[in-house]
PDB file of N, CA and C in Angstrom:
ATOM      1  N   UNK A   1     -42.406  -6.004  21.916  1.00  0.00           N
ATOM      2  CA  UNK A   1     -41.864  -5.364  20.734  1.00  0.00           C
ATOM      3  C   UNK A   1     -40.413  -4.933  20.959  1.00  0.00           C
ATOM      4  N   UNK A   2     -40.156  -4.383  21.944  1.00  0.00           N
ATOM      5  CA  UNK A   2     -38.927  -3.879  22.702  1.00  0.00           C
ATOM      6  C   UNK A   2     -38.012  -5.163  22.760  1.00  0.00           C
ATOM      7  N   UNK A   3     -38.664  -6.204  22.919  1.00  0.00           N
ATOM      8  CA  UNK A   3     -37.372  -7.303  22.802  1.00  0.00           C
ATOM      9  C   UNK A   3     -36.873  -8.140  21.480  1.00  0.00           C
ATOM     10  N   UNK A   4     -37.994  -7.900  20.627  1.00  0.00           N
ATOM     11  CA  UNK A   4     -38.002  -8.076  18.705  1.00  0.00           C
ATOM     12  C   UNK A   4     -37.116  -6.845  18.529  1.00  0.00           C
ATOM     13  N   UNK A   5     -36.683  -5.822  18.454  1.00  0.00           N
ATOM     14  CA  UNK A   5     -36.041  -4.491  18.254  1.00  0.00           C
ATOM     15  C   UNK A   5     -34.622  -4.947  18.551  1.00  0.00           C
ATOM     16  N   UNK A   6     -34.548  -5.248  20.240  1.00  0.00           N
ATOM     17  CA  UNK A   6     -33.059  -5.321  20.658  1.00  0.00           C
ATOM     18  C   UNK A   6     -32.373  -6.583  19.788  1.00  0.00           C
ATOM     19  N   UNK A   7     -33.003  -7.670  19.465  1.00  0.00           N
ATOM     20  CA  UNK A   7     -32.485  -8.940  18.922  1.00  0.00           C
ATOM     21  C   UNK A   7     -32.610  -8.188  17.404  1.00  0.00           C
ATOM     22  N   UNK A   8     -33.404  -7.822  17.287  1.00  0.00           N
ATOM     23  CA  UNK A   8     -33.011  -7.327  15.347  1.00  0.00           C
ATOM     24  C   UNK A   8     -31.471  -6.709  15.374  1.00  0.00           C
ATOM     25  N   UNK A   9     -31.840  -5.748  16.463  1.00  0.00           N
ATOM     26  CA  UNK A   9     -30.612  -5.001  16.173  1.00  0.00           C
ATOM     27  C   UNK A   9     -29.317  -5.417  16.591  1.00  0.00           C
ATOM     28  N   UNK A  10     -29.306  -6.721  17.423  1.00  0.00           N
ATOM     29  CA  UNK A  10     -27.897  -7.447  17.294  1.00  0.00           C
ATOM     30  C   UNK A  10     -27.644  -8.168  16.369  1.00  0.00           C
ATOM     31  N   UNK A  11     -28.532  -8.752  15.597  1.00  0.00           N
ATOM     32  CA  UNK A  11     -28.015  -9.252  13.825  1.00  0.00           C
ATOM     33  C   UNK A  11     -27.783  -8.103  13.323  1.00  0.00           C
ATOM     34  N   UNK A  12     -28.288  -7.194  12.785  1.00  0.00           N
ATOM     35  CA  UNK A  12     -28.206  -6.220  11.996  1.00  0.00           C
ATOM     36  C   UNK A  12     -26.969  -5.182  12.360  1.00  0.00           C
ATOM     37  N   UNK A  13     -26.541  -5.324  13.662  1.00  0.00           N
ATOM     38  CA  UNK A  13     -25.051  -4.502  13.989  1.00  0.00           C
ATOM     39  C   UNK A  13     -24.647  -5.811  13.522  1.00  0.00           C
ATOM     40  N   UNK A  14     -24.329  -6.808  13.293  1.00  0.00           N
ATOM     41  CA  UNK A  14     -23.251  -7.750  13.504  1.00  0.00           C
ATOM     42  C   UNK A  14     -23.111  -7.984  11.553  1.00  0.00           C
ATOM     43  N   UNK A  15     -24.309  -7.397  10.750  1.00  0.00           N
ATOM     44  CA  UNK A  15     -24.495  -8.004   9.645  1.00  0.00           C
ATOM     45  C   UNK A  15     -23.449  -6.593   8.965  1.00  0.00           C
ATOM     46  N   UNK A  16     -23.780  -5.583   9.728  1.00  0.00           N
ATOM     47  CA  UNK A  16     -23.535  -4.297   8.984  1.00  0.00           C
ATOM     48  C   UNK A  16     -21.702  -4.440   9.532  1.00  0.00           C
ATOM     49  N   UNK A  17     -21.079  -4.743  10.537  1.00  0.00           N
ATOM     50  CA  UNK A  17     -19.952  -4.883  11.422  1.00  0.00           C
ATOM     51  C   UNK A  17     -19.962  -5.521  10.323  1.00  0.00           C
ATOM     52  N   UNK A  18     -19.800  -6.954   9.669  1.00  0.00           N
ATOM     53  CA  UNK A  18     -19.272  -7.533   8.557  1.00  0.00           C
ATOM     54  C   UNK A  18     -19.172  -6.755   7.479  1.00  0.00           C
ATOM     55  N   UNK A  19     -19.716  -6.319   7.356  1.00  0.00           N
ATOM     56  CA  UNK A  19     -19.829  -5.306   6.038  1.00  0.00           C
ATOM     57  C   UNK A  19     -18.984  -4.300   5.617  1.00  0.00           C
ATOM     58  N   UNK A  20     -18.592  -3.934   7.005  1.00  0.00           N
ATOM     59  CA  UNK A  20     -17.753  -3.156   7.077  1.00  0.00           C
ATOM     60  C   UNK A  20     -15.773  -3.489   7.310  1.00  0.00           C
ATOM     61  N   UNK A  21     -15.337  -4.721   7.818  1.00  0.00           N
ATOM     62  CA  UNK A  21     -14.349  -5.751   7.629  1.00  0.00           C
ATOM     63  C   UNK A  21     -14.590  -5.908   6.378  1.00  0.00           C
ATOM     64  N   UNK A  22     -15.567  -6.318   5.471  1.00  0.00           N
ATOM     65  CA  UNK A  22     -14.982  -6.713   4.070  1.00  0.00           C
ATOM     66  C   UNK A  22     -14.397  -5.490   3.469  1.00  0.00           C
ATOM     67  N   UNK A  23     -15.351  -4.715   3.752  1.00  0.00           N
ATOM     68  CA  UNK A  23     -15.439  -3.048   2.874  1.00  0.00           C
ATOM     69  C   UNK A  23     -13.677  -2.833   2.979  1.00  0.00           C
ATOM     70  N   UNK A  24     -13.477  -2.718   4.167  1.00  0.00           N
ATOM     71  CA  UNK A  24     -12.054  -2.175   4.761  1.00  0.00           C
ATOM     72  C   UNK A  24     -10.741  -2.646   3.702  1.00  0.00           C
ATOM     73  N   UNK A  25     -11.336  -4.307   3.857  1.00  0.00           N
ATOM     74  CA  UNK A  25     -10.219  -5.290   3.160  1.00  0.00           C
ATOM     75  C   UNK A  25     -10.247  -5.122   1.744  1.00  0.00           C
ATOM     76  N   UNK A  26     -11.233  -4.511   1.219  1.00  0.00           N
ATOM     77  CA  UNK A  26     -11.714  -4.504  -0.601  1.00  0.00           C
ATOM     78  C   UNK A  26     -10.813  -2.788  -0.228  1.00  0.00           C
ATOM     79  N   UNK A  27     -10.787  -1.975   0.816  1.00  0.00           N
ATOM     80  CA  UNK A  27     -10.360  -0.398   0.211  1.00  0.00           C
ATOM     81  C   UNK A  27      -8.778  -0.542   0.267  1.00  0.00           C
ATOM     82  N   UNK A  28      -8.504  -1.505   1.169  1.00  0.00           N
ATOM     83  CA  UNK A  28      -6.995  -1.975   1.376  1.00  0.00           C
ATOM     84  C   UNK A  28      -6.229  -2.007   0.407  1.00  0.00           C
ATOM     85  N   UNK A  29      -6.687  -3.140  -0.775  1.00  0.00           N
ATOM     86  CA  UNK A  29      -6.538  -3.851  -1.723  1.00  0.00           C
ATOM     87  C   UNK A  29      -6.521  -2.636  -2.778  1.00  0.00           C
ATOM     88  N   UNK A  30      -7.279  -1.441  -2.810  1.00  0.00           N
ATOM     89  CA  UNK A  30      -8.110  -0.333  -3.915  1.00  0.00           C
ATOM     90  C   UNK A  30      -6.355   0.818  -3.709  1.00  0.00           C
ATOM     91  N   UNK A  31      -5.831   1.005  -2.399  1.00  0.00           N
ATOM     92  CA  UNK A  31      -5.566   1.339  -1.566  1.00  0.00           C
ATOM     93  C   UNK A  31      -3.696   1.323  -2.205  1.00  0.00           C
ATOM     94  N   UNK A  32      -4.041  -0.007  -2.068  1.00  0.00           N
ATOM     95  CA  UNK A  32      -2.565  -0.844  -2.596  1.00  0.00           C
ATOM     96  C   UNK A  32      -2.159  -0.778  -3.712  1.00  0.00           C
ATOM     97  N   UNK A  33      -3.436  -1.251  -4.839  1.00  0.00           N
ATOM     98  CA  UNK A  33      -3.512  -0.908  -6.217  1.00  0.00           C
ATOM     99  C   UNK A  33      -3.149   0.426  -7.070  1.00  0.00           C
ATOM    100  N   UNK A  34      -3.768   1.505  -5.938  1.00  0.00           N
ATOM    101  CA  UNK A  34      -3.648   2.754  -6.905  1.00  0.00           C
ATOM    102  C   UNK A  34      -2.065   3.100  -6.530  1.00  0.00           C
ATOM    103  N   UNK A  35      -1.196   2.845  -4.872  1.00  0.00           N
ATOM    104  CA  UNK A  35      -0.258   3.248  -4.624  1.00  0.00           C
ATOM    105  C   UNK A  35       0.541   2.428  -5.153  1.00  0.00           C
ATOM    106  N   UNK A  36       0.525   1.383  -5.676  1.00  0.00           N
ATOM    107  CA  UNK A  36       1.648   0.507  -6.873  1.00  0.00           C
ATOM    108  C   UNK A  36       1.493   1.158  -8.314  1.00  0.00           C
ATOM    109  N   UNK A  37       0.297   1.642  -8.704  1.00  0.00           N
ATOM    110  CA  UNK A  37      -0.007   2.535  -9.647  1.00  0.00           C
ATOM    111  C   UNK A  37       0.979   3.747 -10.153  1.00  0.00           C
ATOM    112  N   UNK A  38       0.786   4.322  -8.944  1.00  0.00           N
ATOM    113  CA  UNK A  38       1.783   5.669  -8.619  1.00  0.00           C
ATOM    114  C   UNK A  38       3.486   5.124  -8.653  1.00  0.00           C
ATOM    115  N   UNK A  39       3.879   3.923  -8.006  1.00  0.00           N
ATOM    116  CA  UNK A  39       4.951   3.782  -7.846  1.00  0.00           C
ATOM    117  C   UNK A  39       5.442   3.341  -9.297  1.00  0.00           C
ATOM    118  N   UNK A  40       5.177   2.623 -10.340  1.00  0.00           N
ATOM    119  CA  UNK A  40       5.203   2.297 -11.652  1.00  0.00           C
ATOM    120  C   UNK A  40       4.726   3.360 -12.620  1.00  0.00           C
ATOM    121  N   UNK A  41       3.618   4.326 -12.847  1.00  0.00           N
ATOM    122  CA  UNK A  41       3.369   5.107 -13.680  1.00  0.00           C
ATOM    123  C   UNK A  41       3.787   6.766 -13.135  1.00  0.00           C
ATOM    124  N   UNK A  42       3.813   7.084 -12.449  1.00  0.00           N
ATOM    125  CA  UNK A  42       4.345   8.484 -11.534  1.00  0.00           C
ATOM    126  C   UNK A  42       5.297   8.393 -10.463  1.00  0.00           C
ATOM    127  N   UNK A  43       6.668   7.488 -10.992  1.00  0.00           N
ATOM    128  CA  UNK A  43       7.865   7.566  -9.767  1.00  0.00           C
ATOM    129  C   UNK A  43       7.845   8.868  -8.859  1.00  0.00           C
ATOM    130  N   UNK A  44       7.480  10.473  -9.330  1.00  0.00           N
ATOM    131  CA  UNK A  44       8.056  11.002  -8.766  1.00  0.00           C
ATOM    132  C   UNK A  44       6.686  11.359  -8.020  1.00  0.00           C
ATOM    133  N   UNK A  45       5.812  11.645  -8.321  1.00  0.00           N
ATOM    134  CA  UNK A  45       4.497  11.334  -7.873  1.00  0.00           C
ATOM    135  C   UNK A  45       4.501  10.323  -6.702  1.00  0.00           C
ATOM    136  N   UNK A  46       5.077   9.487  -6.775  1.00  0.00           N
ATOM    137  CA  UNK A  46       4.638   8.666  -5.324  1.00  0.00           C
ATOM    138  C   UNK A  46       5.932   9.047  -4.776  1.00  0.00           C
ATOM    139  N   UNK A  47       6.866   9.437  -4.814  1.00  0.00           N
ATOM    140  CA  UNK A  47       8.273   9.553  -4.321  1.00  0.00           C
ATOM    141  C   UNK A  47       7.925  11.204  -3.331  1.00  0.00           C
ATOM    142  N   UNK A  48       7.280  11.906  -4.142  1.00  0.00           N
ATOM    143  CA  UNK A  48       6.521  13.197  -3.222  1.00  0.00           C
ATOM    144  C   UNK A  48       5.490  12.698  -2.508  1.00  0.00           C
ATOM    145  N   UNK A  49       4.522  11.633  -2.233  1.00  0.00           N
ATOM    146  CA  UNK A  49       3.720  11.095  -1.079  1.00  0.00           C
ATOM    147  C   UNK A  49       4.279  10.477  -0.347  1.00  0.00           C
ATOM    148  N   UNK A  50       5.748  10.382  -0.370  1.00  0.00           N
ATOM    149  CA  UNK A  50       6.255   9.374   0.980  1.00  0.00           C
ATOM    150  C   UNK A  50       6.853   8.573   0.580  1.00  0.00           C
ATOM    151  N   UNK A  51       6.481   7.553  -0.763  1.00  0.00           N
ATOM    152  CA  UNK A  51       6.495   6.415  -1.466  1.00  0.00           C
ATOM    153  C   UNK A  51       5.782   5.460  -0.354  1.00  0.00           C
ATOM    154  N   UNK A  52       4.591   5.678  -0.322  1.00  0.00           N
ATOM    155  CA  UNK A  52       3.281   5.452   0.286  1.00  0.00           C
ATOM    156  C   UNK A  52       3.347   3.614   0.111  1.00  0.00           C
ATOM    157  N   UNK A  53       3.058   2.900   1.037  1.00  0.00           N
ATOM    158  CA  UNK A  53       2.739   1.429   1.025  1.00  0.00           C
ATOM    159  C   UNK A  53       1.606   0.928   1.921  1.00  0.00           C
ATOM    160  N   UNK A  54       0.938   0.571   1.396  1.00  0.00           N
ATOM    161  CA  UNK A  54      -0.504  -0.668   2.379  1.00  0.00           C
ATOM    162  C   UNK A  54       0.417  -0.961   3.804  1.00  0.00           C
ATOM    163  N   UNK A  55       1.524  -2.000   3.522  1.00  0.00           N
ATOM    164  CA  UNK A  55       2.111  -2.365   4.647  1.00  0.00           C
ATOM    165  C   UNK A  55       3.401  -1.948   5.021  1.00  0.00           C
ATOM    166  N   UNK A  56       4.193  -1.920   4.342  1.00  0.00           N
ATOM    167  CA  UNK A  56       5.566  -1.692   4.134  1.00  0.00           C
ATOM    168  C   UNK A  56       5.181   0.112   3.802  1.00  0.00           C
ATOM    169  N   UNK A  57       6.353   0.847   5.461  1.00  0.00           N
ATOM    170  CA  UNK A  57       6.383   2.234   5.338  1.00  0.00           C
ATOM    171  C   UNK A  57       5.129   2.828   5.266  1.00  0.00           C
ATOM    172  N   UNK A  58       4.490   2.429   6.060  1.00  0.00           N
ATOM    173  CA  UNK A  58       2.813   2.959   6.027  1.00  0.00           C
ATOM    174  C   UNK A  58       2.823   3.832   7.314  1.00  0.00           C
ATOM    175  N   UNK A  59       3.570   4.768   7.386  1.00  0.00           N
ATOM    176  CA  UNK A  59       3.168   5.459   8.866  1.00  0.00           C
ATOM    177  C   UNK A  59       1.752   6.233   8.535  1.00  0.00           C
ATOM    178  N   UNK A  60       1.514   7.101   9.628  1.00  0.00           N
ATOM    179  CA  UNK A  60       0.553   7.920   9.854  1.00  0.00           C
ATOM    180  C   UNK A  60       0.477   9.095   8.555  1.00  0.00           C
ATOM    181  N   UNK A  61       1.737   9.773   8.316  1.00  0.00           N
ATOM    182  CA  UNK A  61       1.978  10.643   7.499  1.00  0.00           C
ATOM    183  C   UNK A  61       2.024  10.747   6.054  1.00  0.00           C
ATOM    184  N   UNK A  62       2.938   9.014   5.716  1.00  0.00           N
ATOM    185  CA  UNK A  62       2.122   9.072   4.741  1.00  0.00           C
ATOM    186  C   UNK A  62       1.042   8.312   3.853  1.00  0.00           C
ATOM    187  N   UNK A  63       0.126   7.836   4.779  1.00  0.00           N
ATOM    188  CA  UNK A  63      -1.234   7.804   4.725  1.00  0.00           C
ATOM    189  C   UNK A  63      -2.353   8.693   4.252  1.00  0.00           C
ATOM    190  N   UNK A  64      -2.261   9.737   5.394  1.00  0.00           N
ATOM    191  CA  UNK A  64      -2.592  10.788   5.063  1.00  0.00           C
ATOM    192  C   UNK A  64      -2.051  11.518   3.882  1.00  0.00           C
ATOM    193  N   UNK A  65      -1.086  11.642   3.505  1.00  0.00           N
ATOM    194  CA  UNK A  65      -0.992  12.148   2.309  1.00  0.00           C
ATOM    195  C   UNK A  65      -1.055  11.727   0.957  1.00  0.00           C
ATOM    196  N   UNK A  66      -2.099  10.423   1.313  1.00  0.00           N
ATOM    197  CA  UNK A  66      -2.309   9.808   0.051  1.00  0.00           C
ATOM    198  C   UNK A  66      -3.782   9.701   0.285  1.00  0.00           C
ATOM    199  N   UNK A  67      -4.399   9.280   1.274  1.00  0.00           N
ATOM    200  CA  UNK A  67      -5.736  10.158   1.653  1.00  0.00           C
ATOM    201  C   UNK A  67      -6.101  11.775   1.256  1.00  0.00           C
ATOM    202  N   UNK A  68      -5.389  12.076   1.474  1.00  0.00           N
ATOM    203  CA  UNK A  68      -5.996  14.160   0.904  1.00  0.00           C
ATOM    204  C   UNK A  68      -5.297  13.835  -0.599  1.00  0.00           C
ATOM    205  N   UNK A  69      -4.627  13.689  -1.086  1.00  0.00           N
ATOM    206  CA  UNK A  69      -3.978  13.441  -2.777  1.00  0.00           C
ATOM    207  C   UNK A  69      -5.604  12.595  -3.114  1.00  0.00           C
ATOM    208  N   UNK A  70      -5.994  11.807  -2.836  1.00  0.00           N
ATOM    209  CA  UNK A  70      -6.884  11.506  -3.234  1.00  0.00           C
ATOM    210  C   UNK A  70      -8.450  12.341  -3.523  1.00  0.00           C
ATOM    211  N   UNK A  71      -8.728  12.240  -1.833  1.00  0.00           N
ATOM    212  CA  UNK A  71     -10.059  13.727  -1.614  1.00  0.00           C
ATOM    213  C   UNK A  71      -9.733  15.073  -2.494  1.00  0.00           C
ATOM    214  N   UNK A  72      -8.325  15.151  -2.771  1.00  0.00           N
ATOM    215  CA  UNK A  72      -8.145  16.733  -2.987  1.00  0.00           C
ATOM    216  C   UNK A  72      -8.586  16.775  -4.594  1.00  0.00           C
ATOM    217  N   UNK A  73      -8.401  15.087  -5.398  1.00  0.00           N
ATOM    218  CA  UNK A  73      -8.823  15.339  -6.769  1.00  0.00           C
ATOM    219  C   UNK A  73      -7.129  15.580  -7.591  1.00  0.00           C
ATOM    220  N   UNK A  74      -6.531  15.738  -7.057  1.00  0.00           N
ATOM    221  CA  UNK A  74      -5.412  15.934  -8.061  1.00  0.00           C
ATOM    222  C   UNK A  74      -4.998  14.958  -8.561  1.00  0.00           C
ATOM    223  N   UNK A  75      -5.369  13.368  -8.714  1.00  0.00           N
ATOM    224  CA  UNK A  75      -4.831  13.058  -9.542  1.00  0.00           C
ATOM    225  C   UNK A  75      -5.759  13.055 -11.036  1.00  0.00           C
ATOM    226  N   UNK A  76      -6.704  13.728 -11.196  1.00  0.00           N
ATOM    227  CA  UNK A  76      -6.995  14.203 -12.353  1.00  0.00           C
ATOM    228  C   UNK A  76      -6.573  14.878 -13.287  1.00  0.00           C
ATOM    229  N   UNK A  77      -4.998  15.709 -12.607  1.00  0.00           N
ATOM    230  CA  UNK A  77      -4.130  16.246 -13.495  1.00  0.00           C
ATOM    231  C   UNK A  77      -3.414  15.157 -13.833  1.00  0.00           C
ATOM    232  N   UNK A  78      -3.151  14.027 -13.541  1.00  0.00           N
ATOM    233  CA  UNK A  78      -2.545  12.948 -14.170  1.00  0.00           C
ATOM    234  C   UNK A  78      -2.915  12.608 -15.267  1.00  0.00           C
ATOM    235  N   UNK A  79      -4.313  12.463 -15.926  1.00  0.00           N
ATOM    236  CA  UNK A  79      -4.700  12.371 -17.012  1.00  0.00           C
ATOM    237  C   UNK A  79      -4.618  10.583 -17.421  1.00  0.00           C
ATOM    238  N   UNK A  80      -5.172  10.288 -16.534  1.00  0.00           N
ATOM    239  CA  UNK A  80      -4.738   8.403 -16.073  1.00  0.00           C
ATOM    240  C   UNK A  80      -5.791   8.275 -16.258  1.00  0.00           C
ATOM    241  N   UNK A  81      -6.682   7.134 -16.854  1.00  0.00           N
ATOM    242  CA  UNK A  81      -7.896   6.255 -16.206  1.00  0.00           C
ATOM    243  C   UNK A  81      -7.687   5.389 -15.154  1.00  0.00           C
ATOM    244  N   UNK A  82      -6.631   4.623 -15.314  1.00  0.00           N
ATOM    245  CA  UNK A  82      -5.782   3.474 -14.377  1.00  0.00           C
ATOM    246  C   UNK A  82      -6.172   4.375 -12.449  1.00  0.00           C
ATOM    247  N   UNK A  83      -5.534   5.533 -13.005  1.00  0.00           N
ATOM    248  CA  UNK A  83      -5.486   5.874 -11.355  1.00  0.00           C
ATOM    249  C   UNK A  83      -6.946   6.927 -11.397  1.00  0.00           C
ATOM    250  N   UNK A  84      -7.405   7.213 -12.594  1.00  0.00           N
ATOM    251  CA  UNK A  84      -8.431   7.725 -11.325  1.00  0.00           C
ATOM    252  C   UNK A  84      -9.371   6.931 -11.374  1.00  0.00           C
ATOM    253  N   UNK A  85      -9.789   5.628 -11.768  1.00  0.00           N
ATOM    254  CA  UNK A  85     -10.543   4.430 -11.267  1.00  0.00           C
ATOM    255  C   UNK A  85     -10.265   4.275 -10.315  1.00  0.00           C
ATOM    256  N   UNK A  86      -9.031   4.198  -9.289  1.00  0.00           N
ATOM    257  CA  UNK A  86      -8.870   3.201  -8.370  1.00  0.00           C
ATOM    258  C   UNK A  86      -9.228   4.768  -7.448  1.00  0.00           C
ATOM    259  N   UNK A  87      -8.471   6.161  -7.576  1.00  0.00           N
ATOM    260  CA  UNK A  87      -9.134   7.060  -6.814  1.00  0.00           C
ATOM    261  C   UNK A  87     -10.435   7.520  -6.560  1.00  0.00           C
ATOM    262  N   UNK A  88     -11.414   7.078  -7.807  1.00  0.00           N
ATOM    263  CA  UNK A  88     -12.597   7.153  -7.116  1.00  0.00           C
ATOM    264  C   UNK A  88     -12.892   5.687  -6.235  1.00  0.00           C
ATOM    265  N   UNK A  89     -12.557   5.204  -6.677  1.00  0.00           N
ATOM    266  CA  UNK A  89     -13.109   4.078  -5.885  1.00  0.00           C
ATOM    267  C   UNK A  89     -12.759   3.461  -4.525  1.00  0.00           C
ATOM    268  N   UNK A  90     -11.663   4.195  -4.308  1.00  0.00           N
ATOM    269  CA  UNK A  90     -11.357   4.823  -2.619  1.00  0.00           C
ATOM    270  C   UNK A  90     -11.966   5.486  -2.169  1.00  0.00           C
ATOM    271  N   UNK A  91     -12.051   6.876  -3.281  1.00  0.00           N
ATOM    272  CA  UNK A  91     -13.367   7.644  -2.146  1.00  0.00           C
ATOM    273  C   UNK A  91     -14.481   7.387  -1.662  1.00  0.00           C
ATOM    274  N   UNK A  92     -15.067   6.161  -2.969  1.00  0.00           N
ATOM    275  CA  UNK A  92     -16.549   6.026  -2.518  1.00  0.00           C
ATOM    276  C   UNK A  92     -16.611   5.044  -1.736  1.00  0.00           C
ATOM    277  N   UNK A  93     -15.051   4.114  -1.448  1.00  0.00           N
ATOM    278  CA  UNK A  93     -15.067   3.119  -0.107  1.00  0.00           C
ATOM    279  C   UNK A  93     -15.126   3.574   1.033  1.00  0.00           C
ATOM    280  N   UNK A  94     -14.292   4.901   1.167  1.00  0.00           N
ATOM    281  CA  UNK A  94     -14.019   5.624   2.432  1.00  0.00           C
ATOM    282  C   UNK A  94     -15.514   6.140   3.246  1.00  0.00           C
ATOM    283  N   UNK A  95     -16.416   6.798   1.691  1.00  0.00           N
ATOM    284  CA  UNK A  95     -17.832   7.686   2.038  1.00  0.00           C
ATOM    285  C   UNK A  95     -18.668   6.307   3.085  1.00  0.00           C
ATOM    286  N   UNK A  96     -18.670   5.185   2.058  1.00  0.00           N
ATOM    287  CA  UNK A  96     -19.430   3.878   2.065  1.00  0.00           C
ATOM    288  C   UNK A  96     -19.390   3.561   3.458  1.00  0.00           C
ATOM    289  N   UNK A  97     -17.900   3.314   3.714  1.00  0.00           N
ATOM    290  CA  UNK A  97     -17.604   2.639   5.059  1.00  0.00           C
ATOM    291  C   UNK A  97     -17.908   3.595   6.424  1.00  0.00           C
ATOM    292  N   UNK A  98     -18.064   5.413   6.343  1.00  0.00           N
ATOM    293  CA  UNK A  98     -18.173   6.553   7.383  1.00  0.00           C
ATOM    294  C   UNK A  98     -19.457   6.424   6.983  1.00  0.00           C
ATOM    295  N   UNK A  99     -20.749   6.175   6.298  1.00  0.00           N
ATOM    296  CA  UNK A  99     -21.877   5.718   6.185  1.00  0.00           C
ATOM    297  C   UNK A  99     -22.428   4.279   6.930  1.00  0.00           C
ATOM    298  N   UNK A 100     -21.566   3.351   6.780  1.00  0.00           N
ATOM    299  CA  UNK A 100     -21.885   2.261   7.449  1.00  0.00           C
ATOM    300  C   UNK A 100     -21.697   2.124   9.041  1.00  0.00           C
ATOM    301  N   UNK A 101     -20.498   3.239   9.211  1.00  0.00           N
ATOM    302  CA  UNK A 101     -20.130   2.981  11.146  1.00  0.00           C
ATOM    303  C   UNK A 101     -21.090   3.952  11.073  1.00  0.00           C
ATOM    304  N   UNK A 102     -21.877   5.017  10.848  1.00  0.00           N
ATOM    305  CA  UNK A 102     -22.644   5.848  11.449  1.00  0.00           C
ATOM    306  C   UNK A 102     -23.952   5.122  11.524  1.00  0.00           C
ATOM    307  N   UNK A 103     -24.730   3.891  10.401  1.00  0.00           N
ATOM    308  CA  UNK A 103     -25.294   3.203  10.497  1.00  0.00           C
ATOM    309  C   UNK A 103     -25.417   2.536  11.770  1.00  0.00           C
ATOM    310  N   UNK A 104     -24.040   1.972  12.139  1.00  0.00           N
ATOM    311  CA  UNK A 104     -23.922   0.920  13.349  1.00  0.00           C
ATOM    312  C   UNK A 104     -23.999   1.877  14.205  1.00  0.00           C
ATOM    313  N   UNK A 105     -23.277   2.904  14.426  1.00  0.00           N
ATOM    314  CA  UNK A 105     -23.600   3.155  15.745  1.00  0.00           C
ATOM    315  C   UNK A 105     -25.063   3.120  16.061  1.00  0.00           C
ATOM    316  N   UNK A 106     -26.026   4.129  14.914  1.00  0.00           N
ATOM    317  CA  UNK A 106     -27.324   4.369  15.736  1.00  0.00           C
ATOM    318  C   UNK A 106     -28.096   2.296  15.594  1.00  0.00           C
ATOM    319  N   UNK A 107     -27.888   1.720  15.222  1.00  0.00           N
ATOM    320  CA  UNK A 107     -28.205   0.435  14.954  1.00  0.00           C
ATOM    321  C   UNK A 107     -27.905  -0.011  16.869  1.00  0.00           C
ATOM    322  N   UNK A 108     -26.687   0.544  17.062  1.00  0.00           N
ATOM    323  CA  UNK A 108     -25.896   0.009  18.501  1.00  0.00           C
ATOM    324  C   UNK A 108     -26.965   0.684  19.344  1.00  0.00           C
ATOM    325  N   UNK A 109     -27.047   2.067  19.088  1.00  0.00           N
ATOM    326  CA  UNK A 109     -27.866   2.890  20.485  1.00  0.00           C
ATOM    327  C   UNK A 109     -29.272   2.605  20.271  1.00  0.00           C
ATOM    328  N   UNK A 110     -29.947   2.249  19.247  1.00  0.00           N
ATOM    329  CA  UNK A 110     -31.284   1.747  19.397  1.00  0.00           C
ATOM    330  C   UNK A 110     -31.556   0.468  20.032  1.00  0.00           C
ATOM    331  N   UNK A 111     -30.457  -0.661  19.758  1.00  0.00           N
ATOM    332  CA  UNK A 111     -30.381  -2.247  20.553  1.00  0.00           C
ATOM    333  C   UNK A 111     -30.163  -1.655  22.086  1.00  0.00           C
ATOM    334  N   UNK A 112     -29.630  -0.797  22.626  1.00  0.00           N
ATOM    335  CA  UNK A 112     -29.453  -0.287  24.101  1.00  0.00           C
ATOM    336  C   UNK A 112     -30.352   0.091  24.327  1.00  0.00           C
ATOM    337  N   UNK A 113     -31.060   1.302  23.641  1.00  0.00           N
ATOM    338  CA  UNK A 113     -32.591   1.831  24.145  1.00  0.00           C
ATOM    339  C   UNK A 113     -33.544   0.605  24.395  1.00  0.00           C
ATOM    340  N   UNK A 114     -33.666  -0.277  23.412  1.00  0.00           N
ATOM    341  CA  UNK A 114     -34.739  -1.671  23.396  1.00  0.00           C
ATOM    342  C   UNK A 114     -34.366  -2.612  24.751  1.00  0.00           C
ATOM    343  N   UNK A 115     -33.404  -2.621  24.633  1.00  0.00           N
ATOM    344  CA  UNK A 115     -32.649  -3.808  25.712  1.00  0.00           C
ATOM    345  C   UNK A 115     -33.096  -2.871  27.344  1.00  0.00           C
ATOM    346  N   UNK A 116     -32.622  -2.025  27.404  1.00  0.00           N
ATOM    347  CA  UNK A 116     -33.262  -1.138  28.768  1.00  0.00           C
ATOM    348  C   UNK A 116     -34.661  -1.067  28.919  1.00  0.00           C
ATOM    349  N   UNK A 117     -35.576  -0.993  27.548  1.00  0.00           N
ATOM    350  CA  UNK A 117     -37.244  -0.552  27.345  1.00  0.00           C
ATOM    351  C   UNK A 117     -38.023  -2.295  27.705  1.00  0.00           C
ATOM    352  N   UNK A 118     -37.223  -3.216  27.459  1.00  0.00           N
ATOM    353  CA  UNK A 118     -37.636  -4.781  27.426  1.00  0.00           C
ATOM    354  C   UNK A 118     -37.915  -4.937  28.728  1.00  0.00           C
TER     355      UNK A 118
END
């Protein structure tokens, strides 16, 4: 049984590991969308986040400050559908994807427990 467990659980990390590369590349894209959003409908709005980019000028800082602008809910004072579609739908990529690596990990430490128990 212990060796049916460890082999499940190397498809099933490797199925959920995909899952999570697409996820990433679909929040990228969500990511990109809402911060071209901002740069066309709220110049000064994205001009106070950094003038935030996917690739271009993407440091650490302002990342993050388009990460918490998001979590924090303020762009609901914008009064946008445009952007707060794409802001929820970052958040629930971000929840999705810290749901899926917590998945893998215990997916990872149960294929180790099996693989040692075999």
């Amino acid at each position: 049984m212990w060796e049916f467990i460890a082999s499940a659980s190397v498809w099933l990390g490797a199925a959920i590991f995909l899952s999570c590369v697409i996820l990433l590349i679909i929040h990228f894209i969500t990511l990109h969308d809402f911060e071209d959003h901002l740069r066309t409908s709220h110049p000064a709005l994205w001009k106070e986040l950094g003038r935030p980019h996917v690739i271009k000028n993407n440091t650490p800082k302002n990342a993050m400050r388009t990460v918490k602008y998001i979590h924090s809910k303020k762009w609901m004072e914008l009064d946008d559908e445009k952007a707060e579609e794409l802001a929820k739908s970052a958040a629930n990529q971000r929840l999705t994807y810290g749901i899926l690596m917590l998945a893998l990990s215990g997916i990872v430490l149960l294929g180790v427990y099996a693989d040692l128990q075999a």
